[in-house]
C-alpha atoms as a PDB file:
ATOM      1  CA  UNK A   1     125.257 100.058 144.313  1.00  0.00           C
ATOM      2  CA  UNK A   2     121.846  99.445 145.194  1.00  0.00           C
ATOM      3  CA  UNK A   3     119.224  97.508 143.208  1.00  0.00           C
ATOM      4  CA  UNK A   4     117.442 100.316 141.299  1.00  0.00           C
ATOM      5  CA  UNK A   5     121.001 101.370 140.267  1.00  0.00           C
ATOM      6  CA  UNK A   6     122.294  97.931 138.998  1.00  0.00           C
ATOM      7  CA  UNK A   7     119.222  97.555 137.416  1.00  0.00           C
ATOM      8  CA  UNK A   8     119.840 101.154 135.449  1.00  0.00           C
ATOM      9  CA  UNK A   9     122.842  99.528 134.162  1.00  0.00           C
ATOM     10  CA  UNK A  10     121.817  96.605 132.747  1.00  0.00           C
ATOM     11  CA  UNK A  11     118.793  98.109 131.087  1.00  0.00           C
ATOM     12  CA  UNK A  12     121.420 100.853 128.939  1.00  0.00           C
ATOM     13  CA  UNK A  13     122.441  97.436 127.491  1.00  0.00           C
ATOM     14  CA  UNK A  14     119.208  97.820 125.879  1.00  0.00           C
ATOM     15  CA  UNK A  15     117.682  94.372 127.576  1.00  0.00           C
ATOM     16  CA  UNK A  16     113.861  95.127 128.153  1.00  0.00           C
ATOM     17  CA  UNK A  17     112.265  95.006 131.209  1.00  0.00           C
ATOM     18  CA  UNK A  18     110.790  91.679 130.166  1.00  0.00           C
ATOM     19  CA  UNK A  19     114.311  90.316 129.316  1.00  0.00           C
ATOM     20  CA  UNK A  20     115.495  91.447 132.336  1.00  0.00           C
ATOM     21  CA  UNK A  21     112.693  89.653 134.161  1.00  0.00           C
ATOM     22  CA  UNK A  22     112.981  86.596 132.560  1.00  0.00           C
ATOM     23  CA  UNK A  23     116.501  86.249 133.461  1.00  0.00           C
ATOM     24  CA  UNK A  24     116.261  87.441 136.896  1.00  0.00           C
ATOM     25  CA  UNK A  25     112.910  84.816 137.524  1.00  0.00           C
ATOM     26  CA  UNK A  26     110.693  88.028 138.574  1.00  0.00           C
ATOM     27  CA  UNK A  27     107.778  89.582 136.546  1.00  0.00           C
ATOM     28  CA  UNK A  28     108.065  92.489 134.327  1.00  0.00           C
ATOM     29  CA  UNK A  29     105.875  94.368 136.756  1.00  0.00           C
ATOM     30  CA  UNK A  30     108.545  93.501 139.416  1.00  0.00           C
ATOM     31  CA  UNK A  31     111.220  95.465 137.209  1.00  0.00           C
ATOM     32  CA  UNK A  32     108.805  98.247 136.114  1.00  0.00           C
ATOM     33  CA  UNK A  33     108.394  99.040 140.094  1.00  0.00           C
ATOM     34  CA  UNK A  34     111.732  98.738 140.978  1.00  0.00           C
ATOM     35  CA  UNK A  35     113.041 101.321 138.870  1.00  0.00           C
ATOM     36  CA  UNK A  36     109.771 103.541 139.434  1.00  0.00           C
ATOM     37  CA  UNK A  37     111.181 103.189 143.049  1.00  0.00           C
ATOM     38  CA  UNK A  38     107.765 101.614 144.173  1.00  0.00           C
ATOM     39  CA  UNK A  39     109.914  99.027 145.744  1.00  0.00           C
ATOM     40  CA  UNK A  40     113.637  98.954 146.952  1.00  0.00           C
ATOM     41  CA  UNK A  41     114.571  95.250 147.100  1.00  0.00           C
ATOM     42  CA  UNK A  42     114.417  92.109 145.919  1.00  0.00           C
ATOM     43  CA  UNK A  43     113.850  88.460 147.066  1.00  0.00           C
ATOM     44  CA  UNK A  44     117.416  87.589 148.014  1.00  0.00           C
ATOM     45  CA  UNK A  45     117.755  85.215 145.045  1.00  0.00           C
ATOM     46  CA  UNK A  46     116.545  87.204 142.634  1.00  0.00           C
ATOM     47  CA  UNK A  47     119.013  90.231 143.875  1.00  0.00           C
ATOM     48  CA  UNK A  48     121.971  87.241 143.287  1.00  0.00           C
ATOM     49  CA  UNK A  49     120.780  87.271 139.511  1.00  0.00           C
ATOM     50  CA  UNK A  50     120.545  90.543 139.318  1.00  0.00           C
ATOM     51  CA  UNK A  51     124.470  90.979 140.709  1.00  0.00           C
ATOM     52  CA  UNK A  52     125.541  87.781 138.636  1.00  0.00           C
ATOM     53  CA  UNK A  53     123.610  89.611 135.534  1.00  0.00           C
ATOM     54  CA  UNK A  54     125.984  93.081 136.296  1.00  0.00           C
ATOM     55  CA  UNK A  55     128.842  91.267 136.757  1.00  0.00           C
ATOM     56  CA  UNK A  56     128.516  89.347 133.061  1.00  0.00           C
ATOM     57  CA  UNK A  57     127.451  92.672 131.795  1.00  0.00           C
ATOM     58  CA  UNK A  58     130.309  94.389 133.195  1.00  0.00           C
ATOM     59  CA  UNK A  59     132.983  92.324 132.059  1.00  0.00           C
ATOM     60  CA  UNK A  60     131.871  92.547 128.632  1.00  0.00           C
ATOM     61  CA  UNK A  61     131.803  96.291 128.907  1.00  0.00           C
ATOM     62  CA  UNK A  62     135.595  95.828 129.896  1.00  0.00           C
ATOM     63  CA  UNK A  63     136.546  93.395 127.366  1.00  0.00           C
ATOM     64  CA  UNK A  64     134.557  95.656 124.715  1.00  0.00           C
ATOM     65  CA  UNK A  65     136.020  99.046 125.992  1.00  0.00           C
END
């Protein structure tokens, strides 16, 4: 999965794009272009966030499922 597509994930959670950004250490804006596809990556911390914020997400999903 690439960013854009782990980020589609965690935002049908219903976080906002501010939540997300908050957690992740980015600005909203950052979010907002990355799933606009105005940009494709992320700062190489930021993308380990973004994977350790799927993976908490995902077990939940699991556990809740």
């Amino acid at each position: 999965m690439d960013c854009r597509e782990l980020l589609a994930e965690i935002r049908r959670t219903g976080l906002t794009q501010a939540e997300v950004a908050e957690k992740l250490g980015i600005r909203q804006a950052s979010v907002s272009k990355l799933e606009r596809g105005l940009t494709k990556e992320l700062r190489a911390g930021a993308y380990s966030k973004l994977l350790a914020l799927y993976g908490r997400i995902s077990s939940q999903e699991v556990s809740h499922g």
